[in-house]
Protein backbone atom coordinates (compact mmCIF):
# COMPACT_ATOMS: atom_id res chain seq x y z
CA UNK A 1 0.00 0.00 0.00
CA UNK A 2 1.53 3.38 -1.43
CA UNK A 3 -0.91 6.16 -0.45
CA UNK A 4 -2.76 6.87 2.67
CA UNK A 5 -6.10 5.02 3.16
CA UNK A 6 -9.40 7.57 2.44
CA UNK A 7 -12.68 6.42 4.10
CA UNK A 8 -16.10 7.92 3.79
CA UNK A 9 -18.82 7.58 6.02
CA UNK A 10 -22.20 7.86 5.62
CA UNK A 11 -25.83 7.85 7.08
CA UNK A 12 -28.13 4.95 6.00
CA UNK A 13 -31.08 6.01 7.85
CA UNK A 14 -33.09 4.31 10.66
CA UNK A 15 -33.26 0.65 10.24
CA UNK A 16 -37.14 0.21 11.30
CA UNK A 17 -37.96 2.99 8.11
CA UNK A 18 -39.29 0.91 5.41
CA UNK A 19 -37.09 1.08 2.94
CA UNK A 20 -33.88 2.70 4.90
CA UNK A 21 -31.96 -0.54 4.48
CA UNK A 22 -32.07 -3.57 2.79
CA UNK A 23 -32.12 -5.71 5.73
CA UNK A 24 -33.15 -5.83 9.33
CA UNK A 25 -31.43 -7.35 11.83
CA UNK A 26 -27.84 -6.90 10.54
CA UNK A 27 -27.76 -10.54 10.77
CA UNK A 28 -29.86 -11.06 7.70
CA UNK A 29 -27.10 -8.98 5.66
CA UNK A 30 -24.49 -12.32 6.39
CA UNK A 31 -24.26 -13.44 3.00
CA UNK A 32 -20.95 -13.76 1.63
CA UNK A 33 -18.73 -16.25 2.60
CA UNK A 34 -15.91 -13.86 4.15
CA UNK A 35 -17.83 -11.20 5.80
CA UNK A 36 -16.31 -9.82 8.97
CA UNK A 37 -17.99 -9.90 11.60
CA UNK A 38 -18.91 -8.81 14.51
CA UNK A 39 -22.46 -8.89 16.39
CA UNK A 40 -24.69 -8.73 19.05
CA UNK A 41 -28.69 -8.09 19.16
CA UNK A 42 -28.76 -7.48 15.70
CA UNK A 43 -26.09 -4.50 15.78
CA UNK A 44 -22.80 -4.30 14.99
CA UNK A 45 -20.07 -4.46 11.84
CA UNK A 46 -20.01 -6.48 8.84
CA UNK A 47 -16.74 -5.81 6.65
CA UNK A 48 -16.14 -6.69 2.66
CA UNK A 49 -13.37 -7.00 0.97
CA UNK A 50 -10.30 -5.80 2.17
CA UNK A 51 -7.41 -2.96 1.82
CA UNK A 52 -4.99 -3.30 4.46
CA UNK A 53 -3.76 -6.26 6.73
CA UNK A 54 -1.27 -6.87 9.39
CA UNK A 55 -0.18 -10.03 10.51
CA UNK A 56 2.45 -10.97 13.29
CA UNK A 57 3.52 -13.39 15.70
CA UNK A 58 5.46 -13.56 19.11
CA UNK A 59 5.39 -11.48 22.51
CA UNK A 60 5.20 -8.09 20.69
CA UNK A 61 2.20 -8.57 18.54
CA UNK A 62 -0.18 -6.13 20.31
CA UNK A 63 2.32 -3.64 20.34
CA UNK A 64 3.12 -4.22 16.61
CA UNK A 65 -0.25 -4.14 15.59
CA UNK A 66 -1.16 -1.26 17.93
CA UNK A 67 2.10 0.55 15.82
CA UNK A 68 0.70 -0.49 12.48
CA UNK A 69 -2.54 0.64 13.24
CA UNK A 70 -1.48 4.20 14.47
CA UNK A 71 0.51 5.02 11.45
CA UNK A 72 -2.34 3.93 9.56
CA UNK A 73 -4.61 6.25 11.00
CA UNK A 74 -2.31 9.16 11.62
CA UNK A 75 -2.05 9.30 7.19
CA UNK A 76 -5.63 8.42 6.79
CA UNK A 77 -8.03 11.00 5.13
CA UNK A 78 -11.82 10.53 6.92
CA UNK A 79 -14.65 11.77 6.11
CA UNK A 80 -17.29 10.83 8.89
CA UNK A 81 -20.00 13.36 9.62
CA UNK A 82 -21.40 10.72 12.53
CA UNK A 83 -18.32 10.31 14.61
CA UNK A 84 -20.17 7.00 16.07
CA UNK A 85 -17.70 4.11 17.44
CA UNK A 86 -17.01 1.92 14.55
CA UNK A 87 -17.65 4.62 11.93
CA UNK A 88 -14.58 6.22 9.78
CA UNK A 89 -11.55 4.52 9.75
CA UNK A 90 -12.06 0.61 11.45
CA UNK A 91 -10.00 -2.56 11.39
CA UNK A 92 -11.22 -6.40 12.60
CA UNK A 93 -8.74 -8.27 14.54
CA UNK A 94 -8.11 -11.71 15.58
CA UNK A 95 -5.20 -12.34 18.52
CA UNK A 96 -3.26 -15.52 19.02
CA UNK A 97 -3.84 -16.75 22.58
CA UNK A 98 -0.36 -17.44 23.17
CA UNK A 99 3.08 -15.44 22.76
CA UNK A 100 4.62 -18.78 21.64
CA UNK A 101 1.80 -19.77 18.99
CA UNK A 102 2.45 -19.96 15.44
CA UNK A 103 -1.06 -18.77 14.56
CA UNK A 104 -0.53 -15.43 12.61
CA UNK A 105 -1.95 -12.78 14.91
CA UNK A 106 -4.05 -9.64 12.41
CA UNK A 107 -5.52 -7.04 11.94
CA UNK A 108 -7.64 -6.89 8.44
CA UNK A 109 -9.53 -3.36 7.05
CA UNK A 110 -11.79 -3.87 5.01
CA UNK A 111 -12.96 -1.96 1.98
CA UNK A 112 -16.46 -1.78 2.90
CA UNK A 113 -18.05 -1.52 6.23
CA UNK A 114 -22.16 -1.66 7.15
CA UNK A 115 -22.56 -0.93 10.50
CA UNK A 116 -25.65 -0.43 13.01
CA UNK A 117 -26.06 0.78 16.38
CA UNK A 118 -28.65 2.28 18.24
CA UNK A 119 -31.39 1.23 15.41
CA UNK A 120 -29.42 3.29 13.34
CA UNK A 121 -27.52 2.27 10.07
CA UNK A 122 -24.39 3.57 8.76
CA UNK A 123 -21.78 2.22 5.87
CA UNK A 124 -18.18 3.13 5.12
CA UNK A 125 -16.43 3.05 2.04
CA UNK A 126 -12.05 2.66 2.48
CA UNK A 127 -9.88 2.98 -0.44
CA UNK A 128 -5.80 2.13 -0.48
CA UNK A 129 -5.42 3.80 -3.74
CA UNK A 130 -5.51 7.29 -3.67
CA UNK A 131 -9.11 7.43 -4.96
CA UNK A 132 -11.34 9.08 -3.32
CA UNK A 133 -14.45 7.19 -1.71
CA UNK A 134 -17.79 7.77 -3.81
CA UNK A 135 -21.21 7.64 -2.11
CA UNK A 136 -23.02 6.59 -5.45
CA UNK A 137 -20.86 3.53 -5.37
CA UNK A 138 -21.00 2.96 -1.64
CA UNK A 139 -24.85 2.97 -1.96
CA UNK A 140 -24.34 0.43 -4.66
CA UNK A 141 -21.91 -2.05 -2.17
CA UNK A 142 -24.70 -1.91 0.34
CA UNK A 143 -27.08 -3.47 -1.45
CA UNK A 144 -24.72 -5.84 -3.90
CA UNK A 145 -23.06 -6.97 -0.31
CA UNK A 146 -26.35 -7.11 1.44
CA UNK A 147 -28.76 -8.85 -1.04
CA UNK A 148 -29.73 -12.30 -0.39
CA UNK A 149 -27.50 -15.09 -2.24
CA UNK A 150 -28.28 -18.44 -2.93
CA UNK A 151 -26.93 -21.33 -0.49
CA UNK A 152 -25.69 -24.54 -2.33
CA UNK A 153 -27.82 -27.77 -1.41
CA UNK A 154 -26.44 -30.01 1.70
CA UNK A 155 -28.31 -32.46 0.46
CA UNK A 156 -26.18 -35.73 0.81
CA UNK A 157 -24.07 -34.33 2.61
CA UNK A 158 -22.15 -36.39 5.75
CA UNK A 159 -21.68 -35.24 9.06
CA UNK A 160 -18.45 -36.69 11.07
CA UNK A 161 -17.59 -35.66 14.54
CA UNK A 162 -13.72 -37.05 15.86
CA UNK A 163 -11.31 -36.31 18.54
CA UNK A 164 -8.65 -33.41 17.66
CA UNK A 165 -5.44 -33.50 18.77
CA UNK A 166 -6.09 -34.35 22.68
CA UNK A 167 -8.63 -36.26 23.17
CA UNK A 168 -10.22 -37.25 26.11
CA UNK A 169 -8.97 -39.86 28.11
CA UNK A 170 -5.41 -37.62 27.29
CA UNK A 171 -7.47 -34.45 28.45
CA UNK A 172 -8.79 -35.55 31.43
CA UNK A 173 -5.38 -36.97 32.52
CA UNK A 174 -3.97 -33.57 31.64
CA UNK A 175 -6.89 -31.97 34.27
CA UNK A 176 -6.04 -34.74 37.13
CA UNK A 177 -2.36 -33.49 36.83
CA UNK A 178 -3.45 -29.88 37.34
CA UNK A 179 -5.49 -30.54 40.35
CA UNK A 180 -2.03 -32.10 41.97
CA UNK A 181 -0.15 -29.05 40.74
CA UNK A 182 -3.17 -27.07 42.15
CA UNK A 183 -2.93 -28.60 45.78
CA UNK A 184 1.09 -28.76 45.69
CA UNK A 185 0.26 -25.21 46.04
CA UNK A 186 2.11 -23.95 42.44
CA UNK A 187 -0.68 -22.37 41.26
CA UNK A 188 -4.65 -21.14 42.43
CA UNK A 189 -6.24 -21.85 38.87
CA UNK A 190 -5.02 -23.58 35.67
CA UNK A 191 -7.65 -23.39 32.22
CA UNK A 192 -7.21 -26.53 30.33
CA UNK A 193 -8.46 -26.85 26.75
CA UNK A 194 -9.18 -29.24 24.21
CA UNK A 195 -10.37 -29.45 20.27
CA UNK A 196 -12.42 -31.91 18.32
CA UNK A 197 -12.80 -31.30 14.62
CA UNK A 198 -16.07 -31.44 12.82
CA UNK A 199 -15.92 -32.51 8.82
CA UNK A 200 -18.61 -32.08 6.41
CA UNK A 201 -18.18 -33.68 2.85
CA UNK A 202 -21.08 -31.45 1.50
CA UNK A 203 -18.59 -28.35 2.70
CA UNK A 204 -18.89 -25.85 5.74
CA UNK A 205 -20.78 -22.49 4.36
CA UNK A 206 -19.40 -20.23 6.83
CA UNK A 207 -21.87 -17.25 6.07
CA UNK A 208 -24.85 -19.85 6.94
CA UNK A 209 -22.69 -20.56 10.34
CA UNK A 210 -22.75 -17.10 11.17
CA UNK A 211 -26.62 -16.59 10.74
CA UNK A 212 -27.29 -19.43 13.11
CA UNK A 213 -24.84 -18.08 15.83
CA UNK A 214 -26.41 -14.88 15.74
CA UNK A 215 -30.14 -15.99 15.60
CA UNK A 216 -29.08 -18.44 18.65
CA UNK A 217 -26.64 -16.42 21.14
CA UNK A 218 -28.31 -13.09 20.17
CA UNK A 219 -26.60 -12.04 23.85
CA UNK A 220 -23.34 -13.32 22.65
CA UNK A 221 -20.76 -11.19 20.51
CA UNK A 222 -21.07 -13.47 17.19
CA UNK A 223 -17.45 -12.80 15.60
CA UNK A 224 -15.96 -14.07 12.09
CA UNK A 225 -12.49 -13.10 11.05
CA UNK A 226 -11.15 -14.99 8.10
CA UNK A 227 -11.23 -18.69 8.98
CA UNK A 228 -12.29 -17.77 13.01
CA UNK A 229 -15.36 -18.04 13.57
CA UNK A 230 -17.36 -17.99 16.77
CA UNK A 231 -20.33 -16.65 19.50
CA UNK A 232 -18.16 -15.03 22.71
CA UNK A 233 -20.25 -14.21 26.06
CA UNK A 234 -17.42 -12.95 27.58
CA UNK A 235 -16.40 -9.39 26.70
CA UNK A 236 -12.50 -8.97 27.70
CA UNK A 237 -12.40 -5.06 27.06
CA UNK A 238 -15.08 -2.28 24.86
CA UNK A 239 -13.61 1.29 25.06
CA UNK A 240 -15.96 4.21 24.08
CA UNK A 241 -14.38 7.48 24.58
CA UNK A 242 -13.06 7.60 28.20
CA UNK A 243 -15.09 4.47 29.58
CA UNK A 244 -14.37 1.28 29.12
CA UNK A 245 -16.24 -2.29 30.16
CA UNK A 246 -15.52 -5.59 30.36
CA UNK A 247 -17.47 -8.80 31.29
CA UNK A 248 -16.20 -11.58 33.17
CA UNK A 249 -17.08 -15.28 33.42
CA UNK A 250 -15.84 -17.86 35.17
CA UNK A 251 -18.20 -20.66 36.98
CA UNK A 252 -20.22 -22.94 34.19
CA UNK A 253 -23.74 -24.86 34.40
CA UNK A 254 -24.86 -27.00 31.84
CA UNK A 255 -29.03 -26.35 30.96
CA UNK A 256 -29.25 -29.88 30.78
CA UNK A 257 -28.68 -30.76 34.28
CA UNK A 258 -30.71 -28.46 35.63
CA UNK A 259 -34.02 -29.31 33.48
CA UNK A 260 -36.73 -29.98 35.48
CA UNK A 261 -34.75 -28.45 38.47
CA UNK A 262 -37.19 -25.90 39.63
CA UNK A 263 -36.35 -22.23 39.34
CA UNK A 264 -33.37 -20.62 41.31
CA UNK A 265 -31.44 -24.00 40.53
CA UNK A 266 -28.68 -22.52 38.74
CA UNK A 267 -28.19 -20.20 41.27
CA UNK A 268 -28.08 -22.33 44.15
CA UNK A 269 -25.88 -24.49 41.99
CA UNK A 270 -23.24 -21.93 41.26
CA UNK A 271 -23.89 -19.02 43.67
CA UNK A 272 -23.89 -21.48 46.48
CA UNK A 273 -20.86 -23.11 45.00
CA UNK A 274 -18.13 -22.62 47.01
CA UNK A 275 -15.69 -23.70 44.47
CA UNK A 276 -17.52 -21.90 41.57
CA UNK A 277 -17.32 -18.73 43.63
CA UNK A 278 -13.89 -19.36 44.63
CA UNK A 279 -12.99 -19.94 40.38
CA UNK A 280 -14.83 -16.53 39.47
CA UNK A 281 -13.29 -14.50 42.28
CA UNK A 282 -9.60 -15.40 41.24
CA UNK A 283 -10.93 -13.92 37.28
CA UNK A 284 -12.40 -10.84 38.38
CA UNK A 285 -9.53 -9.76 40.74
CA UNK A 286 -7.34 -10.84 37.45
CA UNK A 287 -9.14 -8.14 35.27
CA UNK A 288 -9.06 -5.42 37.87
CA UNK A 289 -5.58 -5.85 38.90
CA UNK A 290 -4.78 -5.37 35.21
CA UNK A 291 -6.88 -2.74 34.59
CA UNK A 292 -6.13 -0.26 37.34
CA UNK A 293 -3.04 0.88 36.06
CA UNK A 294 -5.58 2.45 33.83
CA UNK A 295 -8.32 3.96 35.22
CA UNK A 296 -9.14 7.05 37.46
CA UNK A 297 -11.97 5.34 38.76
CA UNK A 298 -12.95 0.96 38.69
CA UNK A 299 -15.85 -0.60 39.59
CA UNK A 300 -17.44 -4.06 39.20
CA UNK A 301 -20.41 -5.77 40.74
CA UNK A 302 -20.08 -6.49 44.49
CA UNK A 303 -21.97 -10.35 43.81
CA UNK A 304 -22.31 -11.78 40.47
CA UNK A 305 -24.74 -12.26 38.25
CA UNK A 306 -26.21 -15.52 36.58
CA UNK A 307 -25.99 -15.21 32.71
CA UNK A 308 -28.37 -17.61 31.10
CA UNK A 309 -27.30 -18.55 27.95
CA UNK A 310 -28.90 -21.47 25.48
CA UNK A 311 -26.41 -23.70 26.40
CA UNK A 312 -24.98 -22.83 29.78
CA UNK A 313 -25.59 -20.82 33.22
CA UNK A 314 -22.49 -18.78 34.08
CA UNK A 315 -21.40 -16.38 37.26
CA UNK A 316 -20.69 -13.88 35.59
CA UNK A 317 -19.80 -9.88 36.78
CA UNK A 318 -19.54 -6.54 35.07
CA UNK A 319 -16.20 -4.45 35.56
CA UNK A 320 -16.68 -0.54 34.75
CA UNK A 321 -13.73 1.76 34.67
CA UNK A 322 -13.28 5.21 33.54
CA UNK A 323 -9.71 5.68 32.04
CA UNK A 324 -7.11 8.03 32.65
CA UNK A 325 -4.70 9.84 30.83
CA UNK A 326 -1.27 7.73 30.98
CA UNK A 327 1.88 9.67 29.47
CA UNK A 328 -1.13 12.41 28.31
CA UNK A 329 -2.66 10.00 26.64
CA UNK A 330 -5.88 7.49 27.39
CA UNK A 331 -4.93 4.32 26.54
CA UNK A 332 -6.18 2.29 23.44
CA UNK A 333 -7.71 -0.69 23.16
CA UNK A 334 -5.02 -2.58 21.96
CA UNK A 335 -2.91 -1.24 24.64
CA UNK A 336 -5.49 -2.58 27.37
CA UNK A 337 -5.51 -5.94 25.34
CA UNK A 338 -1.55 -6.28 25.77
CA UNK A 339 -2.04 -5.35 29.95
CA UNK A 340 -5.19 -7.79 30.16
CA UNK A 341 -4.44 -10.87 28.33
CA UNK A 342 -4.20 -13.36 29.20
CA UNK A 343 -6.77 -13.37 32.20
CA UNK A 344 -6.86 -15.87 34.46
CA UNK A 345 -10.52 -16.86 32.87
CA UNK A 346 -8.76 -18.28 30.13
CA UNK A 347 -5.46 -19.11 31.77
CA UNK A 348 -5.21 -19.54 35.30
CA UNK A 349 -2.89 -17.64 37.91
CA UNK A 350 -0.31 -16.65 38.52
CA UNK A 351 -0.44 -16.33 34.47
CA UNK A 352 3.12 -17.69 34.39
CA UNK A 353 3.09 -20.83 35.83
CA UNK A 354 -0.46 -21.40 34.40
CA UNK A 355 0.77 -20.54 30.89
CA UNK A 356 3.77 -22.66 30.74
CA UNK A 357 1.97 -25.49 32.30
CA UNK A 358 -0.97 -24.98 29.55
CA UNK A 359 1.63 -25.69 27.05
CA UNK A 360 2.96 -28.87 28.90
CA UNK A 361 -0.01 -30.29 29.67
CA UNK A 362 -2.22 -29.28 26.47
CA UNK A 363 0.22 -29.99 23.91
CA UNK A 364 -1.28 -28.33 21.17
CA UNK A 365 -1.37 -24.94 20.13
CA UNK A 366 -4.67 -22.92 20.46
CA UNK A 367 -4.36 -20.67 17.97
CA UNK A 368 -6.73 -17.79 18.01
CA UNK A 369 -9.20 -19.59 20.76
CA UNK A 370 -9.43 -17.63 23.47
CA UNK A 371 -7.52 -15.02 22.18
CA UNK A 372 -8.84 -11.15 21.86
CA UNK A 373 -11.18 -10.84 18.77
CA UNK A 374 -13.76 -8.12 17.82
CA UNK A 375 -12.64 -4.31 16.04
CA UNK A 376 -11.33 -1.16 16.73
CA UNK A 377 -11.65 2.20 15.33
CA UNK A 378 -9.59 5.46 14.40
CA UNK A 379 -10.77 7.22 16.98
CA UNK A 380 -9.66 5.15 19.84
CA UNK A 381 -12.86 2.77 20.60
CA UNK A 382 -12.92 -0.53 20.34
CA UNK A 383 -14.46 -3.77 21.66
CA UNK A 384 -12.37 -7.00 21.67
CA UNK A 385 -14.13 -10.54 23.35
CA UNK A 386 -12.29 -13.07 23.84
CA UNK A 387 -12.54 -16.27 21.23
CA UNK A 388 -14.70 -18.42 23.35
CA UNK A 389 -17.32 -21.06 21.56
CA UNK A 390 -15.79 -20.69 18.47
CA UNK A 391 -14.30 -22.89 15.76
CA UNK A 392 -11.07 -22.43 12.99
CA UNK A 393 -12.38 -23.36 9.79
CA UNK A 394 -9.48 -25.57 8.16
CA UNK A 395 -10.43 -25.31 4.77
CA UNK A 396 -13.34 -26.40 3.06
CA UNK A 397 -14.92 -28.99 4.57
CA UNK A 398 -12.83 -29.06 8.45
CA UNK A 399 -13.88 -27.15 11.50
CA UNK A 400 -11.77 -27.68 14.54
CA UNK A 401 -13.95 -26.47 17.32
CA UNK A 402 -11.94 -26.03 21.34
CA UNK A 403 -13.37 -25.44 24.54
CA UNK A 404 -11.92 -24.95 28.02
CA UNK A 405 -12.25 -25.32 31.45
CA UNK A 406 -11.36 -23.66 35.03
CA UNK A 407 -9.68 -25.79 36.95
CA UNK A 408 -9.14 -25.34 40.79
CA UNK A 409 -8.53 -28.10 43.70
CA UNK A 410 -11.88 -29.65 43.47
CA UNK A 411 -12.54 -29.81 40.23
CA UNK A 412 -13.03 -33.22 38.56
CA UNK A 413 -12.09 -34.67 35.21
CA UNK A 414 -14.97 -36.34 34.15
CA UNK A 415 -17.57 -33.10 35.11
CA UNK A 416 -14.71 -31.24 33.42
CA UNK A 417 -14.93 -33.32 30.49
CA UNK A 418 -19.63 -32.98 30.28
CA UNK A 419 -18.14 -28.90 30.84
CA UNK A 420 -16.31 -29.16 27.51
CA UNK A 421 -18.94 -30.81 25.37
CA UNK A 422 -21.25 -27.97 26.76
CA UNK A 423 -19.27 -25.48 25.82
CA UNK A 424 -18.94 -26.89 22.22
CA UNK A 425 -22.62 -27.28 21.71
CA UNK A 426 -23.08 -24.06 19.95
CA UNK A 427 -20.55 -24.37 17.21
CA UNK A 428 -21.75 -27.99 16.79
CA UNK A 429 -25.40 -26.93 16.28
CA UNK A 430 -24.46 -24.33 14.20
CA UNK A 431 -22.39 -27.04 12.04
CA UNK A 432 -25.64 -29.01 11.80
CA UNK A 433 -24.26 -31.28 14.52
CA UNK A 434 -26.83 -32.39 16.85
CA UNK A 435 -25.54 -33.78 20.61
């Protein structure tokens, strides 16, 4: 790329007007097979085509990308009357979990954006050329990106579900060996995951994926960036102006088991839950140790709350903080991705020991799972999730789906192992796997 990046903005009207857009829900505008994504309740960012990209690996590849990023938008010419987070100038990025993983970290700007928020559409035209943006042909990419495109039959096609690359007998021997770390007193909380792939000889239609995930886990942040794909209800860090959230879960219920249970079951069951409670405290005191470095003013939820999802119950607590200016400057949210990540939601603590003993016991790499995902803008907002109840699409016709678990002293490796298969459910269903 040879000349700065130009992006126009502009206002698409009110979705519920008839006529305003050619969709709804924002959902109903997944119809290519590499959208970008990034939803929740309808609203969000879908992203098409693409002029820009960064990709690294290693220790330094928020940093890197946080660089990239800022040069990128210090050149930039934007025109954006609305000023709205995730207008102007916006990237999607996908994280590597680990510093060690060979999984190419990125950050990918598209060349057309269609955004909603607040029942209110917007799209955004980015050029890499030196052209200016045109609103006639914007128009145009809305509905050519947007209309409705024909699926290609499944009919005949086979369904396979086998282990990945640890499978369970291996797994739940890794978790026994963490509860013995656990009460040698090395660590307070290791996360263990494992993968299973999914193949489909009829091929996996992503953009179909996508739909299903967001008509399911409409409370979830339904992601897609190239081959990740995914529906996250945990929200690692959003950053709108000087405030920034995040949402934390850690403490797991299958809906199965408590069918028929009476209500208040799930929260006797976890609430009540010693261990559960003693697993979420150890995540949220994670997050707010990391995040007070940055903010004039933190607060989170005194008791959790029980998040009901279609699969799962899960404790799960709000952090708030209001940020302050470090070096004269509020920090970004790729900046607040390097401090927070790993938590110990999706690692364990102290985040040293846990990390090297994921990587002896797991003995794969995780790639993007569990890793920040989600977008960020030129004007300093943002929202990354982290890559929960997702999948990596290995080419056509190969999904390899991973899920994790907290483990702490009393946890046990078979409910560990019904935990996992929980947590996999929605990628499965959305792969046309029933279980």
């Amino acid at each position: 790329m040879t000349s700065p990046l130009r992006a126009l903005t502009i206002d698409l009207g009110a979705v519920a007007e008839a006529g305003a857009v050619p969709f709804g829900d924002l959902s109903n505008a997944i119809n290519h097979p590499d959208a970008l994504c990034w939803l929740r309740r309808g609203e969000g960012q879908l992203g098409f085509g693409e002029v820009a990209r960064f990709e690294g690996t290693g220790p330094e590849r928020f940093i890197e990308a946080e660089a990239w990023w800022k040069r990128l938008t210090l050149d930039a010419d934007v025109e954006d009357p609305l000023k709205h987070p995730g207008t102007g100038l916006i990237a999607f990025g996908s994280f590597a979990f680990s510093k060690t993983s060979e999984y190419a970290s990125r950050l990918v700007v598209p060349e057309f954006v269609i955004g909603v928020r607040d029942g209110r559409a917007w799209a955004t035209h980015l050029t890499a050329d030196g052209s200016r943006p045109s609103e006639r042909e914007l128009r145009a990419a809305v509905v050519r990106w947007t209309s409705p495109v024909p699926l290609a039959s499944l009919n005949g096609a086979r369904l396979a579900v086998r282990a990945g690359r640890l499978g369970e007998q291996r797994w739940m021997s890794a978790v026994a060996s963490g509860v013995r770390h656990i009460r040698a007193g090395e660590l307070e909380k290791l996360v263990l995951a494992r993968d299973v792939v999914v193949e489909d000889d009829g091929g996996i239609p992503r953009e179909r994926v996508l739909r299903r995930l967001a008509s399911a886990y409409r409370d979830c942040w339904v992601y897609g960036v190239d081959g990740l794909v995914g529906a996250t209800p945990e929200m690692l860090i959003q950053v709108e102006g000087r405030t920034a959230q995040a949402r934390v879960l850690a403490g797991t219920l299958d809906r199965r088991e408590a069918d028929g249970e009476g209500p208040g079951y799930a929260e006797r069951v976890l609430a009540g839950s010693a261990k559960q409670r003693h697993e979420h405290q150890i995540a949220i005191e994670s997050l707010t140790t990391a995040l007070e470095p940055f903010a004039a003013a933190l607060n989170a939820h005194d008791e959790p709350f029980i998040l009901e999802l279609p699969n799962v119950y899960h404790l799960a607590s709000d952090v708030k903080a209001e940020l302050a200016d470090v070096e004269g400057h509020v920090p970004t949210p790729l900046a607040l991705v390097n401090a927070l990540h790993p938590t110990a939601a999706v690692c364990g603590t102290p985040t040293e020991t846990a990390g090297a003993l994921i990587r002896e016991l797991e003995t794969l790499d995780r790639g993007p799972y569990a890793g920040p995902v989600g977008w960020l803008d030129g004007a300093g907002n943002g929202e990354f999730g982290i890559a929960l109840r997702g999948a990596v699409l290995e080419g056509r016709n190969t999904a390899r789906l991973y899920a994790g678990c907290g483990i702490v002293e009393g946890s046990l490796p078979e409910a560990e192992l019904a935990e996992t298969w929980a947590k996999f459910r929605p990628m499965l269903e959305a792969l046309g796997v029933e279980r």
